[in-house]
C-alpha atoms as a PDB file:
ATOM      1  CA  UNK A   1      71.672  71.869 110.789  1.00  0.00           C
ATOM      2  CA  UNK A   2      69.325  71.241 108.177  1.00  0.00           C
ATOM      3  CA  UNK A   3      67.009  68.424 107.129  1.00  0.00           C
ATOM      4  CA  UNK A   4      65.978  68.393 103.524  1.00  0.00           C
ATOM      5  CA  UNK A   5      63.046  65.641 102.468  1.00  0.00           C
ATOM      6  CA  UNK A   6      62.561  67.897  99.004  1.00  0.00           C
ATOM      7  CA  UNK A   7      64.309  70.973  96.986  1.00  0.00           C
ATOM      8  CA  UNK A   8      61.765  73.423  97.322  1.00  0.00           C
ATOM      9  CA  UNK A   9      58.982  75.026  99.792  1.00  0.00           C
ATOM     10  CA  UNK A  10      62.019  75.839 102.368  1.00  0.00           C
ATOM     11  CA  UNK A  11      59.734  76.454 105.508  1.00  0.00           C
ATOM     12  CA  UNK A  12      62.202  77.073 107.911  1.00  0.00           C
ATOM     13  CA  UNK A  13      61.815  75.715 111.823  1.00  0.00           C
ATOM     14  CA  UNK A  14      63.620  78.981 113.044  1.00  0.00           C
ATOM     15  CA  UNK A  15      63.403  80.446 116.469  1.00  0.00           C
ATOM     16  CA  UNK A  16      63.011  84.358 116.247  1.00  0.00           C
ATOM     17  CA  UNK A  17      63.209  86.071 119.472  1.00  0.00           C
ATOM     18  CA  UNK A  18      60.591  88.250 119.621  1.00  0.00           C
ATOM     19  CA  UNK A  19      58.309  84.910 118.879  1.00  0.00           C
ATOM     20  CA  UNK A  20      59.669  83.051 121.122  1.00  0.00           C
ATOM     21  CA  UNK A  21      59.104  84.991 123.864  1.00  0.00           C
ATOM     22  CA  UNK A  22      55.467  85.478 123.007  1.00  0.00           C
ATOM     23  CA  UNK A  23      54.790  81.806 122.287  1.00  0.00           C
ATOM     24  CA  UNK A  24      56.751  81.037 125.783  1.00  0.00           C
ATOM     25  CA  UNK A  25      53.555  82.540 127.409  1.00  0.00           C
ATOM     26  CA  UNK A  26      51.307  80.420 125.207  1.00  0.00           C
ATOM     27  CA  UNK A  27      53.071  76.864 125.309  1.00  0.00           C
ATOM     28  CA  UNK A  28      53.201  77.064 121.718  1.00  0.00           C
ATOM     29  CA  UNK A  29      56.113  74.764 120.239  1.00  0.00           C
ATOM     30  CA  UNK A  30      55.544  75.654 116.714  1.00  0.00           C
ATOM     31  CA  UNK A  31      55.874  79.493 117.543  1.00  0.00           C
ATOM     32  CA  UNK A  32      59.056  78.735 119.882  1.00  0.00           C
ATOM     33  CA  UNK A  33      60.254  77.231 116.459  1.00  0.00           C
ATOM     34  CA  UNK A  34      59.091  80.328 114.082  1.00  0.00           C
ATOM     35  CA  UNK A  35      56.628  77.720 112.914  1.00  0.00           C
ATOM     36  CA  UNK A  36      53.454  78.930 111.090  1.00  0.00           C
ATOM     37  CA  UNK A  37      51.210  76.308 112.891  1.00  0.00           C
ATOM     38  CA  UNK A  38      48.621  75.952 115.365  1.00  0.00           C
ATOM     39  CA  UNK A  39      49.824  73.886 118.546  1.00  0.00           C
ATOM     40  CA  UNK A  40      50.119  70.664 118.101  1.00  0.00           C
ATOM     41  CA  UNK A  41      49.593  70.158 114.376  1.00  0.00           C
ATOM     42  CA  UNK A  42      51.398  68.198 112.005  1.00  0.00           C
ATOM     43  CA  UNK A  43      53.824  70.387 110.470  1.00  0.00           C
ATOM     44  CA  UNK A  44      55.859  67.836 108.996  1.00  0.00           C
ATOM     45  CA  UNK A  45      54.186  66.951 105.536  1.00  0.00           C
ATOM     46  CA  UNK A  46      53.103  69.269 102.957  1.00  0.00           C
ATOM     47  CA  UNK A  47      50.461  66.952 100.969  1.00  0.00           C
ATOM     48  CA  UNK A  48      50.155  67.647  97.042  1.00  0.00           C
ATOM     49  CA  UNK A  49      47.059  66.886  95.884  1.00  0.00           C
ATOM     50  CA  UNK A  50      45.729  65.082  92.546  1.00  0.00           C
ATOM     51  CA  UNK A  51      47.196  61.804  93.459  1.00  0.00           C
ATOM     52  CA  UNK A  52      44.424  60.734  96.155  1.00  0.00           C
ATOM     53  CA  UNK A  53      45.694  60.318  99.869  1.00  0.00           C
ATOM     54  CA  UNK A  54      49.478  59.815  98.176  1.00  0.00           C
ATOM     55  CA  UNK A  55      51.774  62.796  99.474  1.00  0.00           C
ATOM     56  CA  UNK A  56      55.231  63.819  99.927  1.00  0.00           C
ATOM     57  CA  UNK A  57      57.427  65.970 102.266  1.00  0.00           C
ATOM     58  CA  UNK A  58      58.330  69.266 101.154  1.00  0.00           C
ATOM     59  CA  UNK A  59      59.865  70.945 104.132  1.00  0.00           C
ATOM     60  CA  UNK A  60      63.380  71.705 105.393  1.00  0.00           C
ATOM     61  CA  UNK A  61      63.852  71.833 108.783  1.00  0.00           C
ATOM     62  CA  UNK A  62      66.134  73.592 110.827  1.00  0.00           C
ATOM     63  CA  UNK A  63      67.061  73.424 114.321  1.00  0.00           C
ATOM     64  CA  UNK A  64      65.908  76.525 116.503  1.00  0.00           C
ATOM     65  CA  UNK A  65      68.646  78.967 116.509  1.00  0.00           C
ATOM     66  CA  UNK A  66      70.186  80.339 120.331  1.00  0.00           C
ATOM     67  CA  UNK A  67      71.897  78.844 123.130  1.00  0.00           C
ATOM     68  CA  UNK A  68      71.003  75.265 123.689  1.00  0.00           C
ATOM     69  CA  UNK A  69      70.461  75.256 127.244  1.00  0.00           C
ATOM     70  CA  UNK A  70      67.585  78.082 126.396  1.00  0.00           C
ATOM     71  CA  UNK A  71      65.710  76.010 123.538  1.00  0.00           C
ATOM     72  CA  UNK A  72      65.770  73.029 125.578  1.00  0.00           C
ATOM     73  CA  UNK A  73      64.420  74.813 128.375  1.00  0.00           C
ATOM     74  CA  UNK A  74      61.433  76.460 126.491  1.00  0.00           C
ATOM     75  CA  UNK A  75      60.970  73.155 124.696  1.00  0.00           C
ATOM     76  CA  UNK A  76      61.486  70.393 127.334  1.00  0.00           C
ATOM     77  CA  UNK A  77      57.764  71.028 129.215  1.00  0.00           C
ATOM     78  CA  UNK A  78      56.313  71.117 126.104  1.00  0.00           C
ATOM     79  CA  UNK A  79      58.207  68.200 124.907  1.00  0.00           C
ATOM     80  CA  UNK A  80      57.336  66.517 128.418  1.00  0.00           C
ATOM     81  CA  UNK A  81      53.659  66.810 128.287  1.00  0.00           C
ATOM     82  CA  UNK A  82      53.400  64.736 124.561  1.00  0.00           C
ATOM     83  CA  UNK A  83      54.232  67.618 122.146  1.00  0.00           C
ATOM     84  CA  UNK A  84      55.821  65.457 119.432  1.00  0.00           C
ATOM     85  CA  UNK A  85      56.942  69.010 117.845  1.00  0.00           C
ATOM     86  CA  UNK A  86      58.536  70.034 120.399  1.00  0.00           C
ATOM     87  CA  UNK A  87      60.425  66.516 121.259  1.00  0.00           C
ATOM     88  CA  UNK A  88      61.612  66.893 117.411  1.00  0.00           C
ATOM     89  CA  UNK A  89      63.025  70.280 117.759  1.00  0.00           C
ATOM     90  CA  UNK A  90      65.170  69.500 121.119  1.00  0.00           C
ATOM     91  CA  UNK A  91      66.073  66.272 118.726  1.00  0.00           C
ATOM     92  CA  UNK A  92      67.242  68.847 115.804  1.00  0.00           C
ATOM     93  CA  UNK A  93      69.023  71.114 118.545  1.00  0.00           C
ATOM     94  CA  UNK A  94      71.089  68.774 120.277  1.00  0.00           C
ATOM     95  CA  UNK A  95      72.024  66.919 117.166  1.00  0.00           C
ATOM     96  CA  UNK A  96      73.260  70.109 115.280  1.00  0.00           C
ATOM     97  CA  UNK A  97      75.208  70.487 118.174  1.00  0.00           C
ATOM     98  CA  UNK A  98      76.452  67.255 118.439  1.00  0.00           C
ATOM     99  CA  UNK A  99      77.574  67.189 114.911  1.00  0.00           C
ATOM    100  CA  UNK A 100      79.042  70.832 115.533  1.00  0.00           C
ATOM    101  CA  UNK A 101      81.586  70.010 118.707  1.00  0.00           C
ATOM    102  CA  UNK A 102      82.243  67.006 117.864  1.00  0.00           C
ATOM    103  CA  UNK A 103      82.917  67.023 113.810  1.00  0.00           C
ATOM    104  CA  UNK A 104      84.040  70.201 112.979  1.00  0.00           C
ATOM    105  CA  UNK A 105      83.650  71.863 109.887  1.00  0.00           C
ATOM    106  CA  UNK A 106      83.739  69.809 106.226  1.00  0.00           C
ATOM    107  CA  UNK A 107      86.156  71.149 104.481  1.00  0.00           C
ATOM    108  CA  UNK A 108      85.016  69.662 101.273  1.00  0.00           C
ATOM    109  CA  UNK A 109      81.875  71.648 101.503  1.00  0.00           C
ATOM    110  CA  UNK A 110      83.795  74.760 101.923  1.00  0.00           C
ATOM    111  CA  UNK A 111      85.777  74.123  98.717  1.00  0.00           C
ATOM    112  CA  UNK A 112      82.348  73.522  96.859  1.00  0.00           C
ATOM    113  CA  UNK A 113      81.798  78.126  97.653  1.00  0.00           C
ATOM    114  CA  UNK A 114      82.533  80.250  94.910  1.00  0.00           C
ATOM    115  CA  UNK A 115      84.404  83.185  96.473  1.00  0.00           C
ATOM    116  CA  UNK A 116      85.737  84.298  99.371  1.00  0.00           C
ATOM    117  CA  UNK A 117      82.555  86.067 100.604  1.00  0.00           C
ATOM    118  CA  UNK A 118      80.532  82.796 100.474  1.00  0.00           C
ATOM    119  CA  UNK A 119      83.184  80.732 102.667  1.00  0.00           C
ATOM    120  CA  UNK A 120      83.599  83.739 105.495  1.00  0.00           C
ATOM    121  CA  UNK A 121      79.231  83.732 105.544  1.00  0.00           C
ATOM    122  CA  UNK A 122      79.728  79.945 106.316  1.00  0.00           C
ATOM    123  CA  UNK A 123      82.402  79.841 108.593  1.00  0.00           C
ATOM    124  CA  UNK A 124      80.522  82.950 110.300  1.00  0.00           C
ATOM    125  CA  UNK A 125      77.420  80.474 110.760  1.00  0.00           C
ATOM    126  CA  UNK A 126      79.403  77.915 112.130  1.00  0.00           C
ATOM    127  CA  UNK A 127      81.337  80.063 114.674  1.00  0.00           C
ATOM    128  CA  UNK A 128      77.615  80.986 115.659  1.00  0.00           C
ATOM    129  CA  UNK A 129      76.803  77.262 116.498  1.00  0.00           C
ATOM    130  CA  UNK A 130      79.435  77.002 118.225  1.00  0.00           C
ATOM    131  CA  UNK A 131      78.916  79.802 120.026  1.00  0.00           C
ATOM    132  CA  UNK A 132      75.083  78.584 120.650  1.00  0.00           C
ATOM    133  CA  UNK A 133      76.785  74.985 121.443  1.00  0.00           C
ATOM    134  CA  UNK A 134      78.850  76.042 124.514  1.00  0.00           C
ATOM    135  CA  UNK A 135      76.139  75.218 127.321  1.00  0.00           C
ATOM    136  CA  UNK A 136      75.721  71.679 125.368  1.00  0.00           C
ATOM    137  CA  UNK A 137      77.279  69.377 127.778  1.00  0.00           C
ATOM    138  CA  UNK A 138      74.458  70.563 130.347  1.00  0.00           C
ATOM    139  CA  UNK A 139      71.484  69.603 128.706  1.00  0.00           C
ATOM    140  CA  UNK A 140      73.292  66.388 126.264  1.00  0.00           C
ATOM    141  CA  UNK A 141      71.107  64.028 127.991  1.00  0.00           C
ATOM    142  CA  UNK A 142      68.910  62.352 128.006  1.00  0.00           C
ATOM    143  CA  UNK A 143      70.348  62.582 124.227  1.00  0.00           C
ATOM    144  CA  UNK A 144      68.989  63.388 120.956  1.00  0.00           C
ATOM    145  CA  UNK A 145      67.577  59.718 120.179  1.00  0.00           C
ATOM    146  CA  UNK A 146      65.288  60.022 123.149  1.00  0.00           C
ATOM    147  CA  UNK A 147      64.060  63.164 122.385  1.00  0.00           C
ATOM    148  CA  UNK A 148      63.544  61.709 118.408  1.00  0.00           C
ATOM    149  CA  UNK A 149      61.671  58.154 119.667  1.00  0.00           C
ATOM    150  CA  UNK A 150      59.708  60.607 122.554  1.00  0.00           C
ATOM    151  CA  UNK A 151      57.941  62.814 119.008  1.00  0.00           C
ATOM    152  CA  UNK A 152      57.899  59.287 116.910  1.00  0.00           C
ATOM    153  CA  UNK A 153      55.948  57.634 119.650  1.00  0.00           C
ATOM    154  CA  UNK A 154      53.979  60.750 119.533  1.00  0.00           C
ATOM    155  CA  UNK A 155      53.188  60.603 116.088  1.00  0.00           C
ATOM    156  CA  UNK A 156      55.890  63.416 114.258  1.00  0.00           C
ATOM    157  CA  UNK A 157      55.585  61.889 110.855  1.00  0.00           C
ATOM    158  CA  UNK A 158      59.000  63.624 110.020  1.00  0.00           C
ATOM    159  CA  UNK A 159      60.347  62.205 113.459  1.00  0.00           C
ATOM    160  CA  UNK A 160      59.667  58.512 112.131  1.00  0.00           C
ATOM    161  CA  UNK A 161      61.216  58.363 108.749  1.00  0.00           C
ATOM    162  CA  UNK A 162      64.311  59.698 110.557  1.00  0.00           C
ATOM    163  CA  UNK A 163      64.374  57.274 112.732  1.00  0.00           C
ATOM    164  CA  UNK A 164      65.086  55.115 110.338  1.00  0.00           C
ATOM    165  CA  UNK A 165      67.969  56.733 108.957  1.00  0.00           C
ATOM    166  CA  UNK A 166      69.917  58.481 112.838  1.00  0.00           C
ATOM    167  CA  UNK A 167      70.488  55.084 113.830  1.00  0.00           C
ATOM    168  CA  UNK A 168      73.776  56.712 115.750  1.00  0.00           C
ATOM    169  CA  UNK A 169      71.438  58.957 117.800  1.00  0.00           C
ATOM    170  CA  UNK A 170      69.115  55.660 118.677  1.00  0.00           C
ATOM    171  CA  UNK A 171      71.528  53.151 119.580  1.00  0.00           C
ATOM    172  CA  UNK A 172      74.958  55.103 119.499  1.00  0.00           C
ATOM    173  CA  UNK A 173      78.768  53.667 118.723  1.00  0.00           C
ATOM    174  CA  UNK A 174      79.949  50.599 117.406  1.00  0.00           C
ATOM    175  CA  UNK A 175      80.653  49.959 121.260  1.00  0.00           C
ATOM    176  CA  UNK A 176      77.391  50.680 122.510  1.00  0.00           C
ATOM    177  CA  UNK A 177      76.399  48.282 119.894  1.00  0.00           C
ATOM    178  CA  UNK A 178      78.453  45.565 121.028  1.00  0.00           C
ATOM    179  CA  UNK A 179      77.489  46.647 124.630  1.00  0.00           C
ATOM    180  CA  UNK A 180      73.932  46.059 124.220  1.00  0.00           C
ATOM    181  CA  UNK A 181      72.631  44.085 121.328  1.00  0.00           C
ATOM    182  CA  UNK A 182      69.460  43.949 122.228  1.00  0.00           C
ATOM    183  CA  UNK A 183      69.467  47.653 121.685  1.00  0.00           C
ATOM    184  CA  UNK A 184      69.876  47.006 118.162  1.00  0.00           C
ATOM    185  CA  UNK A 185      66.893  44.338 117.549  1.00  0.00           C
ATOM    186  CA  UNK A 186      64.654  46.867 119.644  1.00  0.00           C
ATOM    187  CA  UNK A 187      65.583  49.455 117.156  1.00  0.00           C
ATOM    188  CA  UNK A 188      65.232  47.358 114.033  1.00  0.00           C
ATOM    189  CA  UNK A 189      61.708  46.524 114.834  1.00  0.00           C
ATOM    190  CA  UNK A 190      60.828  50.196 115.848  1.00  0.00           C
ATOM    191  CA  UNK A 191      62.459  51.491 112.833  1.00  0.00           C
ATOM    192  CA  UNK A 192      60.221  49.073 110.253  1.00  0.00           C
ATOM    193  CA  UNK A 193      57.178  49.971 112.312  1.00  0.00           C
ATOM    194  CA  UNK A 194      57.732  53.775 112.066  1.00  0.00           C
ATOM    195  CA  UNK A 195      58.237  53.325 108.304  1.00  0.00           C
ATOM    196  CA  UNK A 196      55.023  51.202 107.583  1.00  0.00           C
ATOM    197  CA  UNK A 197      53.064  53.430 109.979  1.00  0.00           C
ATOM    198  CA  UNK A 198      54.162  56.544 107.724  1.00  0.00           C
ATOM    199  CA  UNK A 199      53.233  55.022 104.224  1.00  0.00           C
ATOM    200  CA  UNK A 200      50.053  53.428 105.847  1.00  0.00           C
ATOM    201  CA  UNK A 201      49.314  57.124 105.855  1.00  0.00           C
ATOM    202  CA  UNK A 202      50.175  57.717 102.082  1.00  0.00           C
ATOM    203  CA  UNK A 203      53.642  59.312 102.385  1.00  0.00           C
ATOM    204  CA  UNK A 204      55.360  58.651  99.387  1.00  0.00           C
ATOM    205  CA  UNK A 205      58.775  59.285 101.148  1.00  0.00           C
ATOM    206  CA  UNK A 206      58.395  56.637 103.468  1.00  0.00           C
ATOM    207  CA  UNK A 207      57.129  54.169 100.338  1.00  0.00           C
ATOM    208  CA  UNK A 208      60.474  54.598  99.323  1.00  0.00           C
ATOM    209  CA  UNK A 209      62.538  54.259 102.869  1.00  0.00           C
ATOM    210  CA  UNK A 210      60.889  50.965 102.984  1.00  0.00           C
ATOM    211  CA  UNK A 211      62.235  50.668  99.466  1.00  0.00           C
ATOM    212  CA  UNK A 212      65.721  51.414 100.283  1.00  0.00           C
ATOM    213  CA  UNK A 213      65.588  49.507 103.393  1.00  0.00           C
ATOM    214  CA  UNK A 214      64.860  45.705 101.675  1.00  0.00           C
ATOM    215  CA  UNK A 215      67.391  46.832  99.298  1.00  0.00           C
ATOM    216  CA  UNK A 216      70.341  47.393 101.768  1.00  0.00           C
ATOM    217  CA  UNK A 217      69.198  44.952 103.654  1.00  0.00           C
ATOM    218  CA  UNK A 218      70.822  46.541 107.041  1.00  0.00           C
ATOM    219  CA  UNK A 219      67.352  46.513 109.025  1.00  0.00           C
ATOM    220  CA  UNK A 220      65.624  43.708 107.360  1.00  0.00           C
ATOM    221  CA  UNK A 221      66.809  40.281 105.363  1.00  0.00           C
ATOM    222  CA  UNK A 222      67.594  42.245 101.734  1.00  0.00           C
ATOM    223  CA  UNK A 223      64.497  40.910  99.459  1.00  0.00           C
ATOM    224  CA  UNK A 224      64.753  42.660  96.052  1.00  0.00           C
ATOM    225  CA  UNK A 225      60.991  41.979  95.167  1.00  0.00           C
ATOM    226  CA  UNK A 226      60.092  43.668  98.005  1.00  0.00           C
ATOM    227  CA  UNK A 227      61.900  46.424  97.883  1.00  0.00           C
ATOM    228  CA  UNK A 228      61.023  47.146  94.414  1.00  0.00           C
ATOM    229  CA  UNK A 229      56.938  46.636  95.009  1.00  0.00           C
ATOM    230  CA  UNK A 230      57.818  49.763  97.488  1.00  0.00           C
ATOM    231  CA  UNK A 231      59.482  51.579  94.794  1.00  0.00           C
ATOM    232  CA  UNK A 232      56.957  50.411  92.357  1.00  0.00           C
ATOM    233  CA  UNK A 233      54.180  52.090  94.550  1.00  0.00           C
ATOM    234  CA  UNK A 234      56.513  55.359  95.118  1.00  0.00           C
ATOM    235  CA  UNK A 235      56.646  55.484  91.442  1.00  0.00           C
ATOM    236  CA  UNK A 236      52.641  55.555  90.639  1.00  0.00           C
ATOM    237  CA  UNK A 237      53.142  58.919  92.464  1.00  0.00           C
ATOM    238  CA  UNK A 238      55.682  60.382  90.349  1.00  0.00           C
ATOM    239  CA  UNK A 239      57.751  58.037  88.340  1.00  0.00           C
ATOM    240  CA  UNK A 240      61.053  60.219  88.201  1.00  0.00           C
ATOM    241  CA  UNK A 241      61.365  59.487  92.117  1.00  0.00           C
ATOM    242  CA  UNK A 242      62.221  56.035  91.310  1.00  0.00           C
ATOM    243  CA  UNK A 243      63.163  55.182  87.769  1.00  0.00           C
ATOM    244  CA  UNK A 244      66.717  54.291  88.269  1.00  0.00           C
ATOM    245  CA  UNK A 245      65.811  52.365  91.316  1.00  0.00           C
ATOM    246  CA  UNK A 246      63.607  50.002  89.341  1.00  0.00           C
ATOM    247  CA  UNK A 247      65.960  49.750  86.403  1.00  0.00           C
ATOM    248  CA  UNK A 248      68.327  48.402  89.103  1.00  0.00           C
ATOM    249  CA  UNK A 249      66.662  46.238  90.600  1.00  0.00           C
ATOM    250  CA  UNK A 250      64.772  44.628  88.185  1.00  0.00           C
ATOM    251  CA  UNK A 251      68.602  43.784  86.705  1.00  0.00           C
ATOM    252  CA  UNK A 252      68.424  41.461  89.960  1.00  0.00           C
ATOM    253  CA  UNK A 253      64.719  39.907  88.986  1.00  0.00           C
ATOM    254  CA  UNK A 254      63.596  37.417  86.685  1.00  0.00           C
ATOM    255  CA  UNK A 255      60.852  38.843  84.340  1.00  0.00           C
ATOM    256  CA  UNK A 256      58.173  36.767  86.143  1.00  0.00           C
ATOM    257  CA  UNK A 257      59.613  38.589  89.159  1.00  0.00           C
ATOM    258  CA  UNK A 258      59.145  41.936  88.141  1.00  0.00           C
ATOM    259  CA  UNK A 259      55.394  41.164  87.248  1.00  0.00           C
ATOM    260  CA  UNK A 260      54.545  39.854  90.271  1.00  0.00           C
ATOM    261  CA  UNK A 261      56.450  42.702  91.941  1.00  0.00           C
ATOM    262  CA  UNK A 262      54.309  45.064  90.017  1.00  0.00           C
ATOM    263  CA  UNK A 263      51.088  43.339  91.112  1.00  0.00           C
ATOM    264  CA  UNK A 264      51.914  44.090  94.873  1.00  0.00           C
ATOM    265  CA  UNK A 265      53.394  47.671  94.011  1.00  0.00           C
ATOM    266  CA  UNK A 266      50.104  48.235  92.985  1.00  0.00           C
ATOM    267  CA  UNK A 267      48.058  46.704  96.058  1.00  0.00           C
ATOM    268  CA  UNK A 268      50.353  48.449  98.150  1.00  0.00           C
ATOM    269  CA  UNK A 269      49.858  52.155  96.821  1.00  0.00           C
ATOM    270  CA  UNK A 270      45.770  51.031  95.961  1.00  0.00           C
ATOM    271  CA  UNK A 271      45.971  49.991 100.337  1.00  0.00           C
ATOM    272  CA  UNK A 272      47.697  53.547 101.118  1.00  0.00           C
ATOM    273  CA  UNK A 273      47.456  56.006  98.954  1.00  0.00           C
ATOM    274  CA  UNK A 274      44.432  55.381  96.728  1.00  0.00           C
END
């Protein structure tokens, strides 16, 4: 499974044996993962500079390849003692699994290969996760949302935007929903705080989650101005990122609106990112 924030600088977060094994001795997460940083850095934004503290994400991120029980059990001390890495990469592991038992290949995407060769690579790789997926059920809990809040609590900046956006791994089925909604005001809050707490930091991705969010209203009330001052701030990054979302929205606003929208676009970016 892979996480994409932007379309190029694929660092990979790849386990390679003969790493692993050495970083195993260390207690280095970010070598268990193939990762080129020291322990306990941030290796979840790449900043760009030019734009003062204003930055984006541009990483993949793939969960550690091998059996699951085995990453989990190289990761979990790690993960135990605060490593927020390390929480995110069991999170990646048991959610690529997850998603491999339980929904099966897309057909769709294999439709979207060019020949013959390309679809037997891919179902290749997905008989391998499978294959790496067998010893899932022993180590499925506690499941992949606590192992994604444990590295958001612990600061994984990559770990809170996607918090935001796994609510199944957080709170789970409709019925677990239903079950518990108190869960789901818990996560709402969490979700908003994670999100503020990333752009507070000048990450232009999470300028426009917050964006996205008070448009959909799903985790806040929807509030159109507000979602396009966080676009508007996105946009003093790199205006392509959000042209289409302003020419929406401001369909919705009155001219006055927009204005005033602008004005606290611009507070907000001058607050985080100036």
């Amino acid at each position: 499974m892979c996480l994409s924030w932007r379309r190029s600088d694929r660092d990979r977060f790849e386990i390679d044996k003969a790493k692993s094994e050495a970083a195993h001795a260390t207690g280095d997460a970010a070598a268990l993962a193939g990762a080129s940083a020291s322990p306990g850095a941030d290796t979840n934004a790449t900043r760009r500079t030019g734009v003062g503290r204003a930055y984006v994400n541009n990483r993949s991120y793939f969960a550690p390849e091998g059996d699951a029980e085995d990453v989990v059990a190289r990761l979990r001390p790690l993960a135990e003692a605060g490593d927020a890495q390390a929480s995110f990469l069991i999170y990646m592991k048991l959610l690529e699994c997850k998603r491999a038992l339980e929904e099966g290949l897309d057909q769709a995407e294999l439709r979207m290969y060019a020949d013959a060769q390309e679809v037997k690579a891919r179902l290749d790789k997905e008989a391998r996760k499978l294959r790496d997926c067998e010893s899932y059920p022993e180590v499925k809990e506690p499941g992949a949302g606590y192992w994604l809040e444990r590295a958001a609590d612990g600061g994984s900046l990559v770990a809170q935007l996607m918090y935001g956006i796994d609510s199944a791994s957080v709170v789970g089925t409709r019925t677990d929903m239903l079950r518990s909604p108190e869960n789901i005001i818990r996560y709402k809050r969490k979700a908003i705080v994670y999100m503020e707490r990333a752009a507070a930091t000048g990450n232009v991705d999470a300028l426009m989650s917050l964006g996205q969010t008070y448009e959909n209203g799903v985790l806040v009330p929807e509030d159109s101005m507000r979602a396009y001052s966080y676009f508007y701030a996105a946009g003093m990054f790199n205006p392509a990122f959000t042209r289409n979302f302003l020419e929406r929205l401001g369909g919705k606003l009155t001219r006055e609106q927009v204005e005033l929208a602008k004005q606290r676009g611009t507070g907000i970016f001058n607050d985080c990112c100036k």
